[in-house]
Protein backbone atom coordinates (compact mmCIF):
# COMPACT_ATOMS: atom_id res chain seq x y z
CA UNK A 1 -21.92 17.75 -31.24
CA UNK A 2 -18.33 15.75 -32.15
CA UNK A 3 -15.76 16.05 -29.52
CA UNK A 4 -12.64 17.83 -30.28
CA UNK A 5 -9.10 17.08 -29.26
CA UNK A 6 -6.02 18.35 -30.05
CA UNK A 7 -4.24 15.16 -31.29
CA UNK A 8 -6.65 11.85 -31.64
CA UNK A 9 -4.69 8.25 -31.28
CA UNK A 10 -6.23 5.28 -33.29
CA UNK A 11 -4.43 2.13 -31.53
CA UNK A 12 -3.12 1.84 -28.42
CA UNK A 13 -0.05 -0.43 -28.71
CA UNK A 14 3.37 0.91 -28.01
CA UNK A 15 3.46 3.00 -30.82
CA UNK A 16 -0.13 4.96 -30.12
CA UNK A 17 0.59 5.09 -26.26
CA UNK A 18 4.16 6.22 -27.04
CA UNK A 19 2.57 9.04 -28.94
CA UNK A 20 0.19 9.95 -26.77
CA UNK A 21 1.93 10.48 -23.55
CA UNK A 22 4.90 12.46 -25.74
CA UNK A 23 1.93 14.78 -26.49
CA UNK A 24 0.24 14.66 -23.50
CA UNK A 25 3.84 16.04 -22.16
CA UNK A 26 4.23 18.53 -24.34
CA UNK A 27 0.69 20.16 -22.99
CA UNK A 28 -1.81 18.24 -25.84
CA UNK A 29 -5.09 17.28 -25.02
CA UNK A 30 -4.82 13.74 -26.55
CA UNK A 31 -7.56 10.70 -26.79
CA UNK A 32 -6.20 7.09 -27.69
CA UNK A 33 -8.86 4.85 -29.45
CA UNK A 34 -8.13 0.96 -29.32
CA UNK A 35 -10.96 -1.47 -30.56
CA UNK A 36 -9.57 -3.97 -28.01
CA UNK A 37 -10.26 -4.21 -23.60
CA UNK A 38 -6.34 -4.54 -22.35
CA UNK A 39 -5.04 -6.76 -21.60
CA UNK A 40 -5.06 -8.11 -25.28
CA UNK A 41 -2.76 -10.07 -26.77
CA UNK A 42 -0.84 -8.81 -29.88
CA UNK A 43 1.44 -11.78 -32.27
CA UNK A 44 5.01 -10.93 -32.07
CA UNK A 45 8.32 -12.28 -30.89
CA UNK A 46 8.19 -10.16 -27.60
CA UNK A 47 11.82 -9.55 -27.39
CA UNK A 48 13.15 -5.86 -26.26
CA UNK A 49 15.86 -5.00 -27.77
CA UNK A 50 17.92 -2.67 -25.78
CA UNK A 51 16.84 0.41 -27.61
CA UNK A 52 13.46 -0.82 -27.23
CA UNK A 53 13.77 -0.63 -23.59
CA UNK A 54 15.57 2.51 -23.43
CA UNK A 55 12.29 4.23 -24.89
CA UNK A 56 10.67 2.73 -22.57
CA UNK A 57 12.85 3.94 -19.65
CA UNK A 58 12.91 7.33 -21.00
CA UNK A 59 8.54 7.00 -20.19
CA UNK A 60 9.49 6.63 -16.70
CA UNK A 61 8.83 2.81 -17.03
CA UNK A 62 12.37 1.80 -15.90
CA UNK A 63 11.19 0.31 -12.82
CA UNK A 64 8.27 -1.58 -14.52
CA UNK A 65 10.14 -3.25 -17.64
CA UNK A 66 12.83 -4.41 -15.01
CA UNK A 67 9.97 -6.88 -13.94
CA UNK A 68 10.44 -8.62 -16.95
CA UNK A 69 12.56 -11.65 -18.27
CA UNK A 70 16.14 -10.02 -18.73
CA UNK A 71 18.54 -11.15 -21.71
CA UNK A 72 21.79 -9.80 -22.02
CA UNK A 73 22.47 -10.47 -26.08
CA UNK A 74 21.94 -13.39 -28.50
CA UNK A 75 23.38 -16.96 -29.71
CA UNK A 76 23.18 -17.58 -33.06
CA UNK A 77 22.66 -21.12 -35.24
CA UNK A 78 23.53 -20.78 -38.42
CA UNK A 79 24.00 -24.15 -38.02
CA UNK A 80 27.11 -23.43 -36.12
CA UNK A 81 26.37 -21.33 -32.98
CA UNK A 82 28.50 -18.49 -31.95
CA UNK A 83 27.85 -15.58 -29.82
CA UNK A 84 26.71 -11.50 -29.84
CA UNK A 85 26.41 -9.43 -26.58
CA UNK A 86 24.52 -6.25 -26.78
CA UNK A 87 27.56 -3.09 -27.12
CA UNK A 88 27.56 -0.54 -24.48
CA UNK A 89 26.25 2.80 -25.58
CA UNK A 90 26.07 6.16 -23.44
CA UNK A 91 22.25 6.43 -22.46
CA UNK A 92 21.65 3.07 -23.81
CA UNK A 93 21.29 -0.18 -21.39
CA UNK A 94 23.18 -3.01 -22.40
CA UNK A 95 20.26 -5.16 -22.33
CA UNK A 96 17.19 -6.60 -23.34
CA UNK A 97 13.92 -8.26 -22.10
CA UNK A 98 11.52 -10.53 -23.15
CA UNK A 99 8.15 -9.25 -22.31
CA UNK A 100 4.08 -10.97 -23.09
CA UNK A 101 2.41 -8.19 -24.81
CA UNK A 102 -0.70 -8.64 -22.93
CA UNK A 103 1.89 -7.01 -20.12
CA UNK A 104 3.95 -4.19 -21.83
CA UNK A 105 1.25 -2.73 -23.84
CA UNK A 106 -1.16 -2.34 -20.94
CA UNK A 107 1.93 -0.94 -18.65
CA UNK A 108 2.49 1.64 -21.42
CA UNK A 109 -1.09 2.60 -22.01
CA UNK A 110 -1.82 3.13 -18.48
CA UNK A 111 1.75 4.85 -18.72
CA UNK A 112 -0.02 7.67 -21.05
CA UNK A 113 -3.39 7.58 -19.33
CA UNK A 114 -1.62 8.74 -16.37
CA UNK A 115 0.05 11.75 -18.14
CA UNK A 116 -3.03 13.07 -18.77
CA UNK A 117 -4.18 11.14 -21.96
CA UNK A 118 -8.12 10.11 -22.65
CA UNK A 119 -8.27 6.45 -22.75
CA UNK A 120 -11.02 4.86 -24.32
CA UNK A 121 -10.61 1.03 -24.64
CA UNK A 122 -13.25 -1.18 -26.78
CA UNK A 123 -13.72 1.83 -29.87
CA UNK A 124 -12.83 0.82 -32.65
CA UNK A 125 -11.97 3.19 -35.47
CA UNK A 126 -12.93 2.51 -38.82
CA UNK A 127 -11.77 5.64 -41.18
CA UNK A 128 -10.73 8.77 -41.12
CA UNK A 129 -13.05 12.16 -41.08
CA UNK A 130 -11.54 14.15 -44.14
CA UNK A 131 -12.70 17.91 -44.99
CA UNK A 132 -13.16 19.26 -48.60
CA UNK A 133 -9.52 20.29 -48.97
CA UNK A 134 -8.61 16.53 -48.09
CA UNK A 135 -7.36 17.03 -45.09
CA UNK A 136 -7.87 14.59 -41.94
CA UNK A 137 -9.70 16.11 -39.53
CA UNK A 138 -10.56 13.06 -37.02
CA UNK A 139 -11.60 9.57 -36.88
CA UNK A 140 -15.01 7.85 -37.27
CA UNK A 141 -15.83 4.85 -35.13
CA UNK A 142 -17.65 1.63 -35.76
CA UNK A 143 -20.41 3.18 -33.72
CA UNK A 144 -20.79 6.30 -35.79
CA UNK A 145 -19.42 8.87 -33.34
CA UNK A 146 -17.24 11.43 -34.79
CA UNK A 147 -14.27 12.65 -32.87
CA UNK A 148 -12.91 16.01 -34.44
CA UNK A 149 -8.71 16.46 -33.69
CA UNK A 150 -6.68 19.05 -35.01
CA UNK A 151 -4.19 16.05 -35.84
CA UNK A 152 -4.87 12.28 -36.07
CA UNK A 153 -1.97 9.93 -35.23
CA UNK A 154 -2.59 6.54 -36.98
CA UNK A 155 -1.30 3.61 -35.17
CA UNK A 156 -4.06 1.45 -36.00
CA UNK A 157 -1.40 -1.78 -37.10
CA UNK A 158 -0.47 -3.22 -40.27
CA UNK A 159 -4.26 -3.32 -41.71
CA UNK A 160 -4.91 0.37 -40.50
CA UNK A 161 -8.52 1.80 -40.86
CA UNK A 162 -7.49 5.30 -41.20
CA UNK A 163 -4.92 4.34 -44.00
CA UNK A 164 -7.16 1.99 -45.88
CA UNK A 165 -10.39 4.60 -45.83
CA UNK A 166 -7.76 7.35 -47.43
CA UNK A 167 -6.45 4.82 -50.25
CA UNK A 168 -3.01 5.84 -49.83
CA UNK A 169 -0.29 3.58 -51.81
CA UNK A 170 3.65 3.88 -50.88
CA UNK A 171 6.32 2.65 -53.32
CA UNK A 172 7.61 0.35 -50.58
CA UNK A 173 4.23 -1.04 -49.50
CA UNK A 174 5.68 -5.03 -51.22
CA UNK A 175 7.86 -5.36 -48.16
CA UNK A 176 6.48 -7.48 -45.30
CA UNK A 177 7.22 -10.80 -43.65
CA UNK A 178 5.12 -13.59 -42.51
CA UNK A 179 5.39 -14.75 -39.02
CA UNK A 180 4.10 -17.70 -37.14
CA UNK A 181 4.82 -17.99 -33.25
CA UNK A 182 3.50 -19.78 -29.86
CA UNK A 183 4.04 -19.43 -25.84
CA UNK A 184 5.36 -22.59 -24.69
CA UNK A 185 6.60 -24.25 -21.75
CA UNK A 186 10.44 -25.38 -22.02
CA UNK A 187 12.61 -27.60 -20.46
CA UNK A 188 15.99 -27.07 -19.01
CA UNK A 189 17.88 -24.30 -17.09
CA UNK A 190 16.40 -20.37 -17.69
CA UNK A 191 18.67 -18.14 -20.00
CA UNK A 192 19.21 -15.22 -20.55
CA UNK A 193 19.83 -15.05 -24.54
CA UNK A 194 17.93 -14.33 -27.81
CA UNK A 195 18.19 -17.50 -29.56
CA UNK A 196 18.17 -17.09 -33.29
CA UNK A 197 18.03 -20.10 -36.16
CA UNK A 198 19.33 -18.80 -39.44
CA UNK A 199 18.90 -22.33 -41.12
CA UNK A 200 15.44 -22.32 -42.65
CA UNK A 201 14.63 -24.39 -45.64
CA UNK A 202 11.09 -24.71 -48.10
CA UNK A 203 12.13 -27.34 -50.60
CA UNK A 204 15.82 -26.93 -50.35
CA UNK A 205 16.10 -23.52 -50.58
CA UNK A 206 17.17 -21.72 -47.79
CA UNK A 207 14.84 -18.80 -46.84
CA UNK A 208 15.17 -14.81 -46.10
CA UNK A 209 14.28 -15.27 -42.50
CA UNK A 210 15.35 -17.14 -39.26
CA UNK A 211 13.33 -19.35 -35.91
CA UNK A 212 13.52 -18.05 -32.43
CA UNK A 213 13.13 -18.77 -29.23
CA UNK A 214 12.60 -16.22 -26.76
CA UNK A 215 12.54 -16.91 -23.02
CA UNK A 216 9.64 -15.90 -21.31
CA UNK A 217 11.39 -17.01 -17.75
CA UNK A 218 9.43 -19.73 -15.76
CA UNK A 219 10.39 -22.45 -17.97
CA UNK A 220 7.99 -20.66 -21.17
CA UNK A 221 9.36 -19.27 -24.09
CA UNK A 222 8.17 -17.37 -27.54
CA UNK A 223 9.24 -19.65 -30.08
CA UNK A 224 8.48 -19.03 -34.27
CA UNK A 225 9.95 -18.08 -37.01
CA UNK A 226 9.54 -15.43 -39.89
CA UNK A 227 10.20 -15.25 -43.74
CA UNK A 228 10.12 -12.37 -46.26
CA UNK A 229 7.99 -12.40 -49.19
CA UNK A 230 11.01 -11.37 -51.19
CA UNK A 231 11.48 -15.09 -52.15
CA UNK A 232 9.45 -16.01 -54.93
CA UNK A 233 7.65 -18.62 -53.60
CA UNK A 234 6.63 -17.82 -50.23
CA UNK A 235 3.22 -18.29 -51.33
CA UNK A 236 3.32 -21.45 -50.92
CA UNK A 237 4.77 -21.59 -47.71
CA UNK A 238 2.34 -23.46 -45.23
CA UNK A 239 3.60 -21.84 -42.53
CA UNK A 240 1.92 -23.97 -39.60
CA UNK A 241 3.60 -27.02 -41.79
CA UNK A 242 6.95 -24.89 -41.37
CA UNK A 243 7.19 -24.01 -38.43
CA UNK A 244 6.32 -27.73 -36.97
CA UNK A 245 9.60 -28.96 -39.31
CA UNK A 246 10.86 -26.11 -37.29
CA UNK A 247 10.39 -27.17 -33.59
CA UNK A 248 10.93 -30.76 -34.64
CA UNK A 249 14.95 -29.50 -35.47
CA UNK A 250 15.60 -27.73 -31.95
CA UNK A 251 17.65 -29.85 -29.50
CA UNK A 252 15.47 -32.31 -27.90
CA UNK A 253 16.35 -31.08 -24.12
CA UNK A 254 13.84 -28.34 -24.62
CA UNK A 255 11.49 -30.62 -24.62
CA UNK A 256 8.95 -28.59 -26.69
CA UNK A 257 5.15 -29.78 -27.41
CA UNK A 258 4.00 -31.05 -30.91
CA UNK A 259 2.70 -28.33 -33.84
CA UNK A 260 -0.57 -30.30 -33.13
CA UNK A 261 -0.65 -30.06 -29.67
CA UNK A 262 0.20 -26.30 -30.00
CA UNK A 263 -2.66 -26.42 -33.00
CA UNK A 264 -5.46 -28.25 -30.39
CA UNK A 265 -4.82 -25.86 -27.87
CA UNK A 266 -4.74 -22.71 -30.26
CA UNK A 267 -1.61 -21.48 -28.98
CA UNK A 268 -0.67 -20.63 -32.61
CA UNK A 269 -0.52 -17.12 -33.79
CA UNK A 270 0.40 -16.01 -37.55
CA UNK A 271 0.35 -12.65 -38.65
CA UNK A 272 1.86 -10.51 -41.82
CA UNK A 273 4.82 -7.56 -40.91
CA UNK A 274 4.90 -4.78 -43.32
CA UNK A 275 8.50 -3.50 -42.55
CA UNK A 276 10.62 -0.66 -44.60
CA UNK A 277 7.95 2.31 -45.02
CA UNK A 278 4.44 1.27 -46.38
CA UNK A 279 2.99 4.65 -45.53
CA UNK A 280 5.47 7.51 -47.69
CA UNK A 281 5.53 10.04 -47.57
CA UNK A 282 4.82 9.07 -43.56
CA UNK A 283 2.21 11.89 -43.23
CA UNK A 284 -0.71 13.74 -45.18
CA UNK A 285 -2.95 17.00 -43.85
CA UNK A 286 -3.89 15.92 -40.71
CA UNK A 287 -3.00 12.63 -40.54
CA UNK A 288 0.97 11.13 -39.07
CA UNK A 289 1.30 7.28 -38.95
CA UNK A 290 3.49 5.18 -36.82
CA UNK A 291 4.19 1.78 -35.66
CA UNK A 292 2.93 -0.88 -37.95
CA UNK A 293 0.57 1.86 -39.73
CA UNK A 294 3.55 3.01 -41.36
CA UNK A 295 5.86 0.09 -41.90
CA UNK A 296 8.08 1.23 -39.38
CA UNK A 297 9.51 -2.45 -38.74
CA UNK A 298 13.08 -3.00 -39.94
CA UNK A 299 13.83 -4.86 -43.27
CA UNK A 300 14.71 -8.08 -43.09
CA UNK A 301 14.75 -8.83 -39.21
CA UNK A 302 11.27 -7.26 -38.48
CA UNK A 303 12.24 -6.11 -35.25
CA UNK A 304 9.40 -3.64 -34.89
CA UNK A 305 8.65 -3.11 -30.91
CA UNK A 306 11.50 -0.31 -30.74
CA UNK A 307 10.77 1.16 -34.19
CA UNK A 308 6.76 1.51 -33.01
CA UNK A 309 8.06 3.40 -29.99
CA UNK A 310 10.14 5.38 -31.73
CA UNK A 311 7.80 6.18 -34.95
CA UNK A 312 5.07 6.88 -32.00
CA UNK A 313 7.71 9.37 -30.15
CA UNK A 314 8.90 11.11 -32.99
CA UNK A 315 5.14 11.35 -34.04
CA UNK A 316 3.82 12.70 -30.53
CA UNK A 317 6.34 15.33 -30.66
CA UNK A 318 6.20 16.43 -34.20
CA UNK A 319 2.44 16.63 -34.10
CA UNK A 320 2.22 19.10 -31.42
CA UNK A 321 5.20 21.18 -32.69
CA UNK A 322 3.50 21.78 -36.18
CA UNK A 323 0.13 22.60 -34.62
CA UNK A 324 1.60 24.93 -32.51
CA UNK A 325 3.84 26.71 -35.11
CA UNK A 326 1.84 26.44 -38.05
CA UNK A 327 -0.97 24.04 -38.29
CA UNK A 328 -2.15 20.61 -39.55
CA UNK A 329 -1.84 21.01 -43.22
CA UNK A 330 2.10 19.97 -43.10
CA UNK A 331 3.80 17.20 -41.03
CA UNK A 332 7.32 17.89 -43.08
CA UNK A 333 9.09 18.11 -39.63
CA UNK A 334 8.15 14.40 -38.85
CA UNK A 335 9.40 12.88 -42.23
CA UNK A 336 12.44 14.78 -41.94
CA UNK A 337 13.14 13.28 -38.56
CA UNK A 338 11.99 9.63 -40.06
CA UNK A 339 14.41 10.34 -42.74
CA UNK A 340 16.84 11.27 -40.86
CA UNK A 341 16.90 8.62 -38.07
CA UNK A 342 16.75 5.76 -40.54
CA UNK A 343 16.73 6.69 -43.88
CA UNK A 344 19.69 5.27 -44.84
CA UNK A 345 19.56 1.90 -43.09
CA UNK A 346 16.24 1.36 -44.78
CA UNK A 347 17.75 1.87 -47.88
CA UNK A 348 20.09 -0.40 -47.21
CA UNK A 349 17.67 -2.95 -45.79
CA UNK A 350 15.09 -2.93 -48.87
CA UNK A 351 17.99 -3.80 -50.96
CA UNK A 352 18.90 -6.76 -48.68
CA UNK A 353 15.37 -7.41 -48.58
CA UNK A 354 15.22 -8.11 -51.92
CA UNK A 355 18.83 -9.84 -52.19
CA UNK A 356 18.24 -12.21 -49.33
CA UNK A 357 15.13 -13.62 -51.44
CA UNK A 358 17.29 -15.31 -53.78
CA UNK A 359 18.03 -18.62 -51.72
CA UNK A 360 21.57 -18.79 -53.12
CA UNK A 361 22.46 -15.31 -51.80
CA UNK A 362 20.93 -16.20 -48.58
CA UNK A 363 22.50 -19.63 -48.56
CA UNK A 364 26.35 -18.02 -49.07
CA UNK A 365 25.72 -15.44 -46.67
CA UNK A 366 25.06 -17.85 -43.73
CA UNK A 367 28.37 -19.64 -45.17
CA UNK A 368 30.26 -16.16 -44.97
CA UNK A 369 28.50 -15.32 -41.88
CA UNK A 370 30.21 -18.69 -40.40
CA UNK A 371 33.97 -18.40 -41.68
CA UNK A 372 34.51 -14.86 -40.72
CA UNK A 373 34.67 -14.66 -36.93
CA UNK A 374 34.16 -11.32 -36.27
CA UNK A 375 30.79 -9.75 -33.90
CA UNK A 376 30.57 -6.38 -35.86
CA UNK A 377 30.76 -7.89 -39.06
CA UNK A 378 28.34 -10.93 -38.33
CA UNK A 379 26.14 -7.77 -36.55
CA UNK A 380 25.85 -5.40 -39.10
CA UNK A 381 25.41 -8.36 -42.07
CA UNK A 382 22.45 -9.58 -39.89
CA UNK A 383 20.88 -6.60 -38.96
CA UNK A 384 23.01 -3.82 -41.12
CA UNK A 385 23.10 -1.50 -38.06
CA UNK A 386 24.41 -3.51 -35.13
CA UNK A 387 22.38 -3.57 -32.13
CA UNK A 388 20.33 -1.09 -32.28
């Protein structure tokens, strides 16, 4: 006989465990399914922004992300290099960290497993369990067992299982990135900035995207870079190729390794970003997705750590407010609160998406972006919301 739960979890990165200890809260009986033993590693640029972090502190983590390599805003090349601190917000630290994900995402899971939630590590999920109406009624895993759920939350990552066995197509589901990175050791004194490149060039044409280098603190760093497939020939991008041109241009007192060393010692990670809604509407019957599941990362930066936690939040707690008050079949609460929360800078950020593609656009922008000295303007043309 299947096992029944009131909300089932596929994935159990930030935006899963995020969901599943908001519903565990609330008084759910919730399971989280990841396919992976934590720790696990996860590709990404492992920077917390400070909204990022104040999710995180709201989970009663605020001791636990404190452990973590602290950064207090971000220098920008463009080639020039000027200066953006995080603003001071009420509620909001004015801060950041730079955190491995084989370390956050296991101190948030075990964050939700301690509220209550059902952790089962090493099941995978590979589809949803959908009745005769067509609505989701659990998950199947690669072992066969079927686990029954009054609502499934799917944040199963960008190649999601649950959304792939329903066929579902969004109108936004072009937008992504392409992102190479690797942990490295560095040279020189620790700081305590987000260092962003905006100069990247394929052939002469300057790209939609920008190189980073995160410290990791203990003289390592996350250091890679990451385009958008809005310009027309990204395709032919070889991005290890890139992104050694890349750490070949950073000053030379960092001291960083070779693309082949990094390549020998398979320290290279590459993934693709969907970013800007490639699940919408961002529910069906019985079935809410978050995180990477449902695009949730921002056009064109990609930041997507503080948009999984808050797609998983905003999921945990719709979920369990529509079963209680009226049942699986409609999840309108949760894309009203999507829409509402970022609908407009999405808008705003597909557009740019698309505009930043054109490597003249992208090239005059950086120009602009240099001659007018002024942090909310060079803030809210980089990431159209300031720091947020």
């Amino acid at each position: 006989m299947a096992q029944r739960y009131d909300i089932a979890v596929a994935g159990g990165g930030p935006a899963g465990s995020a969901a599943a200890w908001h519903a565990a809260r609330a008084g759910a009986r919730v399971v989280v399914f990841d396919k992976a033993e934590f720790p696990r590693d996860k590709p990404c640029g492992d920077g917390l922004t400070p909204r990022a972090v104040s999710f995180i502190q709201k989970m009663g983590l605020a001791a636990e992300v404190d452990k973590f390599h602290r950064v207090n805003g971000a220098r920008i090349f463009s080639p020039s290099e000027w200066a953006l601190s995080f603003p001071r917000r009420p509620g909001m630290p004015d801060h950041g960290y730079v955190a491995r994900r084989t370390e956050i995402d296991s101190v948030l899971l075990k964050q939700a497993e301690s509220a209550g939630v059902e952790v089962r590590q090493g099941a995978e999920v590979v589809g949803a369990i959908v009745d005769d109406d067509g609505r989701v009624t659990g998950v199947e895993l690669k072992t066969g067992e079927r686990v029954l759920a009054g609502a499934v939350i799917a944040a199963d990552g960008a190649y999601s299982p649950v959304k792939r066995s329903l066929r579902l197509a969004s109108q936004y589901n072009g937008y992504s990135a392409i992102a190479i990175r690797a942990e490295m050791s560095i040279a020189g004194p620790e700081t305590d900035s987000l260092d962003i490149y905006l100069k990247l060039a394929f052939q002469g044409d300057q790209l939609p995207g920008y190189g980073w280098v995160f410290p990791l603190g203990g003289g390592r760093a996350n250091i890679g870079l990451g385009y958008c497939n809005s310009y027309k020939k990204w395709h032919q991008i070889n991005a290890t190729q890139l992104f050694g041109e890349f750490l070949s241009s950073l000053p030379r007192e960092l001291d960083v390794p070779r693309i082949d060393e990094l390549r020998e010692s398979r320290a290279l990670q590459a993934w693709r970003l969907p970013m800007g809604f490639t699940a919408w509407p961002p529910w069906r019957p019985g079935v809410l997705f978050a995180g990477d599941a449902l695009g949730a990362a921002r056009p064109v930066s990609g930041a997507g750590i503080s948009k999984a936690l808050q797609s998983g939040t905003a999921a945990g707690e719709c979920a369990v407010a529509a079963l209680t008050n009226g049942g699986p079949d409609d999840f309108t609460n949760y894309a009203q609160r999507v829409r509402s929360d970022w609908g407009a800078e999405y808008r705003r950020g597909r557009f740019f998406h698309r505009l930043v593609g054109i490597p003249a656009v992208a090239n005059t922008g950086i120009k602009v972006l240099d001659a007018v000295n002024h942090p909310g303007f060079r803030s809210r043309a980089l990431f159209w919301e300031g720091w947020r």
